[in-house]
Every structure is written in structure tokens, then in C-alpha cells.
C-alpha atoms as a PDB file:
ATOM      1  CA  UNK A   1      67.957  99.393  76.280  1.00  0.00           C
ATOM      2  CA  UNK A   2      70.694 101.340  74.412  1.00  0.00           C
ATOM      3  CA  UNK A   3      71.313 104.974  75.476  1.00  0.00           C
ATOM      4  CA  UNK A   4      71.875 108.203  73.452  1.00  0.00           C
ATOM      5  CA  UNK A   5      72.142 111.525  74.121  1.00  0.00           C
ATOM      6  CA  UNK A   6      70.306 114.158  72.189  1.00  0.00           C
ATOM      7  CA  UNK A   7      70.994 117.882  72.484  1.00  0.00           C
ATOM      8  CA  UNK A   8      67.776 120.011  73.331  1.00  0.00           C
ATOM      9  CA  UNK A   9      67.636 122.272  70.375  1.00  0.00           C
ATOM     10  CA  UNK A  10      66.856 118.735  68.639  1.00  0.00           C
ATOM     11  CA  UNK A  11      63.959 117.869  71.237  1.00  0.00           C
ATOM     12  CA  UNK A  12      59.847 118.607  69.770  1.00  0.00           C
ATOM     13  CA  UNK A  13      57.124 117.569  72.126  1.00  0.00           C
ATOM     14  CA  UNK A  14      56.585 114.374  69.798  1.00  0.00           C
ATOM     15  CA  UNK A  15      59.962 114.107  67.930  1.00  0.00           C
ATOM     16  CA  UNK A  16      63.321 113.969  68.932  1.00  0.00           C
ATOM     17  CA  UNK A  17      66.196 113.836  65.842  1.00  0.00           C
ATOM     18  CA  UNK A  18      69.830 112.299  66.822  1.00  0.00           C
ATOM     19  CA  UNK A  19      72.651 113.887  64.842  1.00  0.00           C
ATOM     20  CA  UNK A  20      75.489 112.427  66.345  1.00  0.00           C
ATOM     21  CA  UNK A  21      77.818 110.160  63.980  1.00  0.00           C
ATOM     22  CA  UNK A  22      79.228 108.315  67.086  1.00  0.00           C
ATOM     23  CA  UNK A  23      75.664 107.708  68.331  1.00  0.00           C
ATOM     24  CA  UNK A  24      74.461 107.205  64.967  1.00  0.00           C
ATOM     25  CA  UNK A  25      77.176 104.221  63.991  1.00  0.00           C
ATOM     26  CA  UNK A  26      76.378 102.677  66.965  1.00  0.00           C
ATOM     27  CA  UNK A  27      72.717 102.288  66.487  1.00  0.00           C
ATOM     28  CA  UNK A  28      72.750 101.172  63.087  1.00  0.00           C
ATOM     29  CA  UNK A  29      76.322  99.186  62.814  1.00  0.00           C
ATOM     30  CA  UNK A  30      77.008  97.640  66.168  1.00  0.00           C
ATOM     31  CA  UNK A  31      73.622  97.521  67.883  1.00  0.00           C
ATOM     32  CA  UNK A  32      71.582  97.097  64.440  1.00  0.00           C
ATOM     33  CA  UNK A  33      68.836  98.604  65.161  1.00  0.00           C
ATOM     34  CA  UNK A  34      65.815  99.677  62.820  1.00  0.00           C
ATOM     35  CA  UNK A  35      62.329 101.020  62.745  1.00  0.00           C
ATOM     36  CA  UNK A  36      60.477 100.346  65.505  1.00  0.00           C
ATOM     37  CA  UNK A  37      63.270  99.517  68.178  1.00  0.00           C
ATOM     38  CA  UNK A  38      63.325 101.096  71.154  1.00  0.00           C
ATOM     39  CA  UNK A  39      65.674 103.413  72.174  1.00  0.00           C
ATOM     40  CA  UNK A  40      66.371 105.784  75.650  1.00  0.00           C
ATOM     41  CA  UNK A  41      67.260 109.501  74.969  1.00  0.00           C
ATOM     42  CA  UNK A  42      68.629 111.553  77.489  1.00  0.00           C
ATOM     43  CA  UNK A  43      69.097 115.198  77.218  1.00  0.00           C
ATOM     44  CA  UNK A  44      71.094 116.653  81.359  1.00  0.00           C
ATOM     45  CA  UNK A  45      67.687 116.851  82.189  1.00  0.00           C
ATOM     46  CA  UNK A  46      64.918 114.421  81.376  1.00  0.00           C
ATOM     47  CA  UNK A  47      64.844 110.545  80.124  1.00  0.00           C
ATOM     48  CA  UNK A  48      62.805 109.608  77.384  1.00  0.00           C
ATOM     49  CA  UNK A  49      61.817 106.499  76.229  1.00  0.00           C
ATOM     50  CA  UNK A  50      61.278 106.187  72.448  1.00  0.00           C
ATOM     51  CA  UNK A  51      60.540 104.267  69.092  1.00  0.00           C
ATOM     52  CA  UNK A  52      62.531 104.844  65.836  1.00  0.00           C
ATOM     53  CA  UNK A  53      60.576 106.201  63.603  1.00  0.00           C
ATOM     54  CA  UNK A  54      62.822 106.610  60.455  1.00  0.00           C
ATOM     55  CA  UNK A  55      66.798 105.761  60.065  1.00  0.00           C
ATOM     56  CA  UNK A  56      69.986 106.823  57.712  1.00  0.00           C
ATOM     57  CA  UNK A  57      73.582 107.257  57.806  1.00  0.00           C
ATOM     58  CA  UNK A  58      73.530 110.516  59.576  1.00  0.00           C
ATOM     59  CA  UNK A  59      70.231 110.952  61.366  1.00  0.00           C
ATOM     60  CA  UNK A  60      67.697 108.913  63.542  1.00  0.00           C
ATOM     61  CA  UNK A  61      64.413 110.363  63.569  1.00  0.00           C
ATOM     62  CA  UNK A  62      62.471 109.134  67.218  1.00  0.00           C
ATOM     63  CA  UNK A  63      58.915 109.010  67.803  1.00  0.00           C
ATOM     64  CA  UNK A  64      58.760 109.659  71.934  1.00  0.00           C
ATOM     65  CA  UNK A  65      56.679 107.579  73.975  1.00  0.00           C
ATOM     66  CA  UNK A  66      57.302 108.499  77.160  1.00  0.00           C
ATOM     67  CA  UNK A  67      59.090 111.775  79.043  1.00  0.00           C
ATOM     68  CA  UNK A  68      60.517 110.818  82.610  1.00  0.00           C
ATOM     69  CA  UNK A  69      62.114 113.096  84.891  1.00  0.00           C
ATOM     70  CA  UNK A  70      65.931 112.331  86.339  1.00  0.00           C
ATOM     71  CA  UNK A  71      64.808 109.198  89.066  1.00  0.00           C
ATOM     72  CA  UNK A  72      68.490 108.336  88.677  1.00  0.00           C
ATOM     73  CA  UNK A  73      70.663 111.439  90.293  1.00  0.00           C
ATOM     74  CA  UNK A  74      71.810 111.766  94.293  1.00  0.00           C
ATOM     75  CA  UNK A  75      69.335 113.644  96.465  1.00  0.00           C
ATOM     76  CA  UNK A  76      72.346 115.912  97.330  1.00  0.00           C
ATOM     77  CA  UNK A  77      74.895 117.992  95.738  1.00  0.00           C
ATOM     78  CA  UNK A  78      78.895 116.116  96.153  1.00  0.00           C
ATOM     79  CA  UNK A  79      81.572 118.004  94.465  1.00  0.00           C
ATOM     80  CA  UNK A  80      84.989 116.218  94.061  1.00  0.00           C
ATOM     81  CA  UNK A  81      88.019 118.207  93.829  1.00  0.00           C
ATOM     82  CA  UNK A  82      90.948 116.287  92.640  1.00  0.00           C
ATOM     83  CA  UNK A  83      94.297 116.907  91.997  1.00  0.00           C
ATOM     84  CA  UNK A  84      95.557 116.821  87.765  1.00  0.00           C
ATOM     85  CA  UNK A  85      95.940 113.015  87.193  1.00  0.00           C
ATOM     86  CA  UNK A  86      97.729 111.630  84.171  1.00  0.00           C
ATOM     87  CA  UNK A  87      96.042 111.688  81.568  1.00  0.00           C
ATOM     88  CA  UNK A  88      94.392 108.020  81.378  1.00  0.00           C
ATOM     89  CA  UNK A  89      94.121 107.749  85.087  1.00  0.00           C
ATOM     90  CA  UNK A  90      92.717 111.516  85.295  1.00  0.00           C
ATOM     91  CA  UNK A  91      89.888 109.900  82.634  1.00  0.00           C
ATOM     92  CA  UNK A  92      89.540 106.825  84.263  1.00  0.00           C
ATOM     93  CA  UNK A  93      88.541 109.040  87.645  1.00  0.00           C
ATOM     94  CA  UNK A  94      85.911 111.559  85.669  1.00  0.00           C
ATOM     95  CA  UNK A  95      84.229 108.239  84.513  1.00  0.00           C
ATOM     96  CA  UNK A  96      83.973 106.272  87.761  1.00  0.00           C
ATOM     97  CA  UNK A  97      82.892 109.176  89.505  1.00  0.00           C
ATOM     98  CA  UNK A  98      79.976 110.364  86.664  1.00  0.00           C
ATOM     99  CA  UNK A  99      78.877 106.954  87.236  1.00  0.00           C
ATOM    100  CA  UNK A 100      78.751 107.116  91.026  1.00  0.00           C
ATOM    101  CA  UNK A 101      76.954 110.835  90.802  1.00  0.00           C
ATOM    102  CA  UNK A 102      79.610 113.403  91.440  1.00  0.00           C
ATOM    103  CA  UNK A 103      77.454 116.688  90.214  1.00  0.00           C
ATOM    104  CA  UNK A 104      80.806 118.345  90.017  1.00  0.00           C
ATOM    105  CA  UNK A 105      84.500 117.927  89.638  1.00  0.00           C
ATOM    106  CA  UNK A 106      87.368 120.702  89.896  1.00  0.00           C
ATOM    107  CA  UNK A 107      90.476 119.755  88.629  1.00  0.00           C
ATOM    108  CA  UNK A 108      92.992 121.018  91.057  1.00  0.00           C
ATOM    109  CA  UNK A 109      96.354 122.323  89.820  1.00  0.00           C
ATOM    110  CA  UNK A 110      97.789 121.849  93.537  1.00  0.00           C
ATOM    111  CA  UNK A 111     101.600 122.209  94.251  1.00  0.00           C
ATOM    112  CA  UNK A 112     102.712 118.465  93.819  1.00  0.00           C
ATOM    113  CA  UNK A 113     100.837 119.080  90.549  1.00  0.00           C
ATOM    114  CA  UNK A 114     103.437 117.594  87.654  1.00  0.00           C
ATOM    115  CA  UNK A 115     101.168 116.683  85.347  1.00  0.00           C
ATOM    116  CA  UNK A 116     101.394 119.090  81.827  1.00  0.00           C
ATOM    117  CA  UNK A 117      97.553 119.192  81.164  1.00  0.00           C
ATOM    118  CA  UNK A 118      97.060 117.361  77.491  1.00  0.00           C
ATOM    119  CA  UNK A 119      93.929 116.539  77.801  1.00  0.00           C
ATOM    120  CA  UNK A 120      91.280 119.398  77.019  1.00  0.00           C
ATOM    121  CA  UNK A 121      88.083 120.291  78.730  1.00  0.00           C
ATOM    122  CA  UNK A 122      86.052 118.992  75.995  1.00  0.00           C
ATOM    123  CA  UNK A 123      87.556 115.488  75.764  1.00  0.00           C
ATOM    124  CA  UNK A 124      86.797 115.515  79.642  1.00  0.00           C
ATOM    125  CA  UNK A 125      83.195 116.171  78.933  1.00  0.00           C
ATOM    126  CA  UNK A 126      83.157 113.789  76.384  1.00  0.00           C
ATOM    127  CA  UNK A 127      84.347 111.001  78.893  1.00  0.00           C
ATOM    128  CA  UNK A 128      81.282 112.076  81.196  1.00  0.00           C
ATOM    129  CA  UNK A 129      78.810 111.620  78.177  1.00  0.00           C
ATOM    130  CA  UNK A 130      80.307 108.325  77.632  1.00  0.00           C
ATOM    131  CA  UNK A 131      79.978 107.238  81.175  1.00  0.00           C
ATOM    132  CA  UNK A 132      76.420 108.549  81.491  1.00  0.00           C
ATOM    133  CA  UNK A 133      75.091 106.574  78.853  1.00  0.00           C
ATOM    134  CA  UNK A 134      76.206 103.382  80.158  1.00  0.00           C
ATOM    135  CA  UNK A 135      75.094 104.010  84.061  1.00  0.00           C
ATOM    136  CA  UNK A 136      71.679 105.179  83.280  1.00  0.00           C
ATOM    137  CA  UNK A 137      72.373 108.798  84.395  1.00  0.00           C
ATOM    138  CA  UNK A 138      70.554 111.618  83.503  1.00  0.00           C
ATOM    139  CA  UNK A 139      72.606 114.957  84.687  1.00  0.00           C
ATOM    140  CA  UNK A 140      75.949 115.908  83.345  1.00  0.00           C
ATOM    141  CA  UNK A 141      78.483 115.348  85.728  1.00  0.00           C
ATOM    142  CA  UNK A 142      79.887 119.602  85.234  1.00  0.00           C
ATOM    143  CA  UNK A 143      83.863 119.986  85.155  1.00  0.00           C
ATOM    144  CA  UNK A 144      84.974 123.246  85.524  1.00  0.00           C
ATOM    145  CA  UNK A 145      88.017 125.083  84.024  1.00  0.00           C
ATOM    146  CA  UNK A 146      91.533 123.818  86.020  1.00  0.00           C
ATOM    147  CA  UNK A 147      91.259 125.279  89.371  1.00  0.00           C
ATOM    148  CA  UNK A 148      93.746 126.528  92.269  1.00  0.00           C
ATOM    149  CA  UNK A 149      92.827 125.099  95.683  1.00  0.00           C
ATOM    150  CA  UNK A 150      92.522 128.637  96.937  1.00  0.00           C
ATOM    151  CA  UNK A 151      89.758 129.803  94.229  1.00  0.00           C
ATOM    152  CA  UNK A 152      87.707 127.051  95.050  1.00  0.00           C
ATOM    153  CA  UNK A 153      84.077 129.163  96.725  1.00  0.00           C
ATOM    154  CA  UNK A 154      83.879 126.756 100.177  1.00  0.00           C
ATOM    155  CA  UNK A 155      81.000 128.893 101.066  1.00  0.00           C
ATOM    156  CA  UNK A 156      78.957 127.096  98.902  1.00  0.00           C
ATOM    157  CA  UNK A 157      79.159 123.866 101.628  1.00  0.00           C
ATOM    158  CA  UNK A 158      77.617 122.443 103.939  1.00  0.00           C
ATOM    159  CA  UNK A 159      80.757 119.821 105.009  1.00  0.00           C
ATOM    160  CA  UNK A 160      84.050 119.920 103.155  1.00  0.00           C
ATOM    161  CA  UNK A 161      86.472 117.310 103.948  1.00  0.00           C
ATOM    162  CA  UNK A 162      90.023 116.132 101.992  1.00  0.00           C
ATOM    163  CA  UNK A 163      92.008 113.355 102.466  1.00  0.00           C
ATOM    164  CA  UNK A 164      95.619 113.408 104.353  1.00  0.00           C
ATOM    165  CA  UNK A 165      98.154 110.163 104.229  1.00  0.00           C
ATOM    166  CA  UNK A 166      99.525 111.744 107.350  1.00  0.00           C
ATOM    167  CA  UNK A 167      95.930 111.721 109.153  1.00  0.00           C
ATOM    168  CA  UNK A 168      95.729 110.394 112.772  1.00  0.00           C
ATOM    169  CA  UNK A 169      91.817 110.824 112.257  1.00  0.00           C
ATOM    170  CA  UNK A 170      90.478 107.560 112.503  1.00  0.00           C
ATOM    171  CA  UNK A 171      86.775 108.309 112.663  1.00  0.00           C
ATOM    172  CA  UNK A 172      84.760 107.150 109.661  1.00  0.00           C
ATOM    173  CA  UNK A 173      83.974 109.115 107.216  1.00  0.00           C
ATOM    174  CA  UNK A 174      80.501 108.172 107.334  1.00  0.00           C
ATOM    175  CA  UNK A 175      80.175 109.364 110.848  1.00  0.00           C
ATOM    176  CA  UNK A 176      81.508 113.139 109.912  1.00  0.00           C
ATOM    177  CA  UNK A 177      78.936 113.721 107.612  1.00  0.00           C
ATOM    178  CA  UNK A 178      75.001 113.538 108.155  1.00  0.00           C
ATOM    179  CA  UNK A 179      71.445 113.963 106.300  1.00  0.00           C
ATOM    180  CA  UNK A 180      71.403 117.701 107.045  1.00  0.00           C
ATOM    181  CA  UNK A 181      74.568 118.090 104.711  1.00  0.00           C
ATOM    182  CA  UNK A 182      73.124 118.735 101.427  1.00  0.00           C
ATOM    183  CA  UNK A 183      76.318 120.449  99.385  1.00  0.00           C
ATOM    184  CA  UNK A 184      79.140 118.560 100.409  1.00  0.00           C
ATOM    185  CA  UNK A 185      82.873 118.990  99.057  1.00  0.00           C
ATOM    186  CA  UNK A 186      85.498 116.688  98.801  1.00  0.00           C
ATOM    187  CA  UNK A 187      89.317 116.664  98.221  1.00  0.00           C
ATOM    188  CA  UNK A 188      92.134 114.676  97.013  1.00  0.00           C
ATOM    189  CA  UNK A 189      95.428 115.417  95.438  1.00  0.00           C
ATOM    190  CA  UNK A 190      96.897 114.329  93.043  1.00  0.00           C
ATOM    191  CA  UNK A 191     100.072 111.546  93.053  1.00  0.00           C
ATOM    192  CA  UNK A 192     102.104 112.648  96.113  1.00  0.00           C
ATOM    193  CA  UNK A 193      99.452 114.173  97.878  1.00  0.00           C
ATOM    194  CA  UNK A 194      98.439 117.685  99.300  1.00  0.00           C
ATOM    195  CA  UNK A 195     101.557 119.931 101.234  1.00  0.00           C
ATOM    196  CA  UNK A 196     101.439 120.473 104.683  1.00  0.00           C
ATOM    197  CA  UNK A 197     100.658 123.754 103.868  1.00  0.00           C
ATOM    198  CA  UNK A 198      97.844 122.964 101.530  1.00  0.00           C
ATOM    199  CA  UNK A 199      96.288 121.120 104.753  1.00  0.00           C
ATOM    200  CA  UNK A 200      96.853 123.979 106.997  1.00  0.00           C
ATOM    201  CA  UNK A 201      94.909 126.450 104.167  1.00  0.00           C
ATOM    202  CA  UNK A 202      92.033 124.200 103.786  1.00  0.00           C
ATOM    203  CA  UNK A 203      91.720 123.940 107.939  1.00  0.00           C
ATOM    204  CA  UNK A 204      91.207 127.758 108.449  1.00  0.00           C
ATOM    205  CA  UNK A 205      88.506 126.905 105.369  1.00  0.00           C
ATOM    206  CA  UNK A 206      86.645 124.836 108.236  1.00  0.00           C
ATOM    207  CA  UNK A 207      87.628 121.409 106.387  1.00  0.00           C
ATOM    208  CA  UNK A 208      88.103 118.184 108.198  1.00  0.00           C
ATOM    209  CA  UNK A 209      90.754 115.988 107.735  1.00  0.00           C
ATOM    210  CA  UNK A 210      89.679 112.470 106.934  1.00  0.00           C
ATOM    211  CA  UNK A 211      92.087 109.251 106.382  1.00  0.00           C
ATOM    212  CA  UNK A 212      91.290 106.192 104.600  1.00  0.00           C
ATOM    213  CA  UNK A 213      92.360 103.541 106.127  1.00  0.00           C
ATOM    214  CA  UNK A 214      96.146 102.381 107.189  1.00  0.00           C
ATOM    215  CA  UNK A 215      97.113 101.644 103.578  1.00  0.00           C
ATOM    216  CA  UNK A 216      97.999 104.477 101.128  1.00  0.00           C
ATOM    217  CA  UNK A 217      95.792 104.363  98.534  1.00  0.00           C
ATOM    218  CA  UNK A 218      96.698 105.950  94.935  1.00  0.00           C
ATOM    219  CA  UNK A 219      95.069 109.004  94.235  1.00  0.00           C
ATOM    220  CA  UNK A 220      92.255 107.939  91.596  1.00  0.00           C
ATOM    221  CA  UNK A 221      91.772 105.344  94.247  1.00  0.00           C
ATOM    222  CA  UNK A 222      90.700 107.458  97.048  1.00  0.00           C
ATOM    223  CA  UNK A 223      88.924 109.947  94.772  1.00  0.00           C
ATOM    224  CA  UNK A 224      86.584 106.833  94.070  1.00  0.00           C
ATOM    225  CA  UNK A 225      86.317 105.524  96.898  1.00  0.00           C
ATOM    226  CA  UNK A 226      85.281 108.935  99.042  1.00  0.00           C
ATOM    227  CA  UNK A 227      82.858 109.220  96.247  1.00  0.00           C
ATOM    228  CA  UNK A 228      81.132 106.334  96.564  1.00  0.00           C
ATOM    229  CA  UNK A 229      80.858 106.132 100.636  1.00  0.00           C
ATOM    230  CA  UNK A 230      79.063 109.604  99.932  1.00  0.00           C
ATOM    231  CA  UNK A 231      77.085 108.180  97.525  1.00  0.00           C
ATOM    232  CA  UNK A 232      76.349 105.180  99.434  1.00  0.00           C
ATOM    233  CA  UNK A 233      75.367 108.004 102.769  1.00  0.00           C
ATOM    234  CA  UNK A 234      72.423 109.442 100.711  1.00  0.00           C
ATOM    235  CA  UNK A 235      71.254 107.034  97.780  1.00  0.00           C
END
């Protein structure tokens, strides 16, 4: 069933009205859908499942048959902090990692940073929205203003761990964390990696060091892949 997404403020206990031209097009022209189809509306918070009631060029009235809470998020809280990407890789990460479950992502601006950030916030979020309506998410994946790797709040974590080429750590990262983690941080940098003195700051921040594996894998590459062994820990 297609997915849309319907801001709150548009959201009655019986109705809910979809405004959005994107959303709208692709109901009507590529999807041709009418009255009576079916459609699922999200909202960050609930699913709904619903019947269209009424349909024109820029507005799709819904008739809601059923309210659902989120059955689709992680049972935990994993925050990815990644270093600035270029531009279609940085994208191609915020998508693959909505669709794993990230709740967060903090774009680092780390030293081996080079990256000039072209890419705004809100065509960030827009990529999450995207995503979300084609993995059957609920939440928002949230992505906060560019970040420094020292103004990140690692109080707020239970485990934090970030990934080092240079590692000799060869336990799995599946045995470092356990169920009693419940806000977990990760961290990757961006193309070249994190400084050895970028490794020695997020040490005395209690972080452990994990490697991947013997090959060096790109950046968007790990930042998936760490993302989805969490995931895969506490689905």
C-alpha cells in the first residue's frame, strides 16, 4: 500500500487532508489512484490506514479507518555520528540509515572534514521523509545542525563506540554491546578517517574503539554497516 506523510495540524479524529504536491502527483498521476483506494498515512508518530474519500489536483481528502501506533521503530535509541560526506554519498547514508532505524544522525564537521556543506538541513530531512515512506517507518529519523565532535553530549549514552582503520580490536562488535544498552552512540568519519587525536578525545569520553574487519571500508560503508549490526542486536 502506497505511503504518504501528512503533517498533524492536517490530522481530525475522522479526517485526515494531504496537501503535499509531491504526494499529491504521485497518488493521482503515477499510482492512479481514486475514491475508495486505500492509502497509509503516517504523521512521526502514528500509522493510519485510510480510504480516499474525495480527490483534486492539490488536495486528497482521507476518510481514516484505522489509527496504529509505531510497531515499526527499534526498541532502543542508536545515534550515528558521521563525518560530512559528499553530497550524494552524504544522502545516500541519511537514507540507508532512516531505513535501518537510526533515531538520530549528527553530521560531524571533524578535521579531515573537506567537504564545503551544499546541501541544506532541509533537503536532508527531505531525504529521510523519502526513505520513510518506502521502509514502512513511522518516526523521523532527527538530523541535527552540523556538529563538532567535541559538542556532541556523550552523557546521554549508555555505550559509545567509533570506528578506527588503525584498530587492533578484533572483538565483534556485537559482543561490546548488550540488552542493557538502551542509548547507544556511534561514530564514523568521514573519507580519510578520524585523527589520532580525534581517537585519543573520544577515549577519555569512555568510547571503545571498534574495527570492521581487515578491509578498509569507505566511510558511507561502515556508517551502514555499524548501523545495521545494531539494528540487527535489538530488532
Amino acid at each position: 500500500m502506497l505511503t504518504v506523510i501528512a503533517d498533524k495540524e492536517n490530522i481530525t479524529e475522522k479526517e485526515i487532508t494531504i496537501t503535499d504536491k509531491s504526494d499529491c502527483n504521485h497518488v493521482q498521476n503515477v499510482f492512479r489512484l481514486g475514491k475508495g483506494d486505500g492509502l497509509r498515512v503516517i504523521d512521526g508518530e502514528f500509522e493510519y490506514l485510510t480510504e480516499i474519500t474525495n480527490i483534486a489536483k492539490k488536495e486528497i481528502k482521507l476518510k481514516i479507518i484505522k489509527k496504529n501506533t509505531d510497531n515499526y521503530s527499534l526498541n532502543i535509541n542508536i545515534d550515528a555520528a558521521i563525518g560530512i560526506l559528499k553530497n550524494e554519498k552524504m544522502n545516500m547514508t541519511i537514507k540507508k540509515l532512516t531505513e535501518i532505524g537510526v533515531s538520530k544522525i549528527i553530521p560531524l564537521q571533524t578535521e579531515r572534514v573537506v567537504v564545503k556543506i551544499n546541501e541544506k538541513k532541509e533537503k536532508w530531512d527531505i531525504t529521510v521523509r523519502e526513505a520513510l515512506k518506502q521502509c514502512k517507518g513511522v518516526k523521523f529519523t532527527e538530523i541535527v545542525p552540523v556538529t563538532k565532535l567535541q559538542s556532541i553530549n556523550y552523557e546521554l549514552y549508555d555505550k559509545i563506540v567509533y570506528a578506527y582503520e588503525n584498530s587492533d580490536n578484533t572483538e565483534p562488535l556485537v559482543n561490546i554491546v548488550n540488552k542493557n544498552d538502551k542509548n547507544i552512540l556511534y561514530i564514523v568519519g568521514p573519507e580519510g578517517g578520524i585523527t589520532e587525536e580525534e581517537v585519543n578525545f573520544l577515549k577519555e569520553k569512555g568510547a571503545t574503539e571498534i574495527s570492521l574487519g581487515k578491509r578498509i571500508l569507505r566511510a558511507e560503508t561502515a556508517a551502514i554497516v555499524i548501523g545495521g549490526i545494531l539494528a540487527n542486536v535489538y530488532n
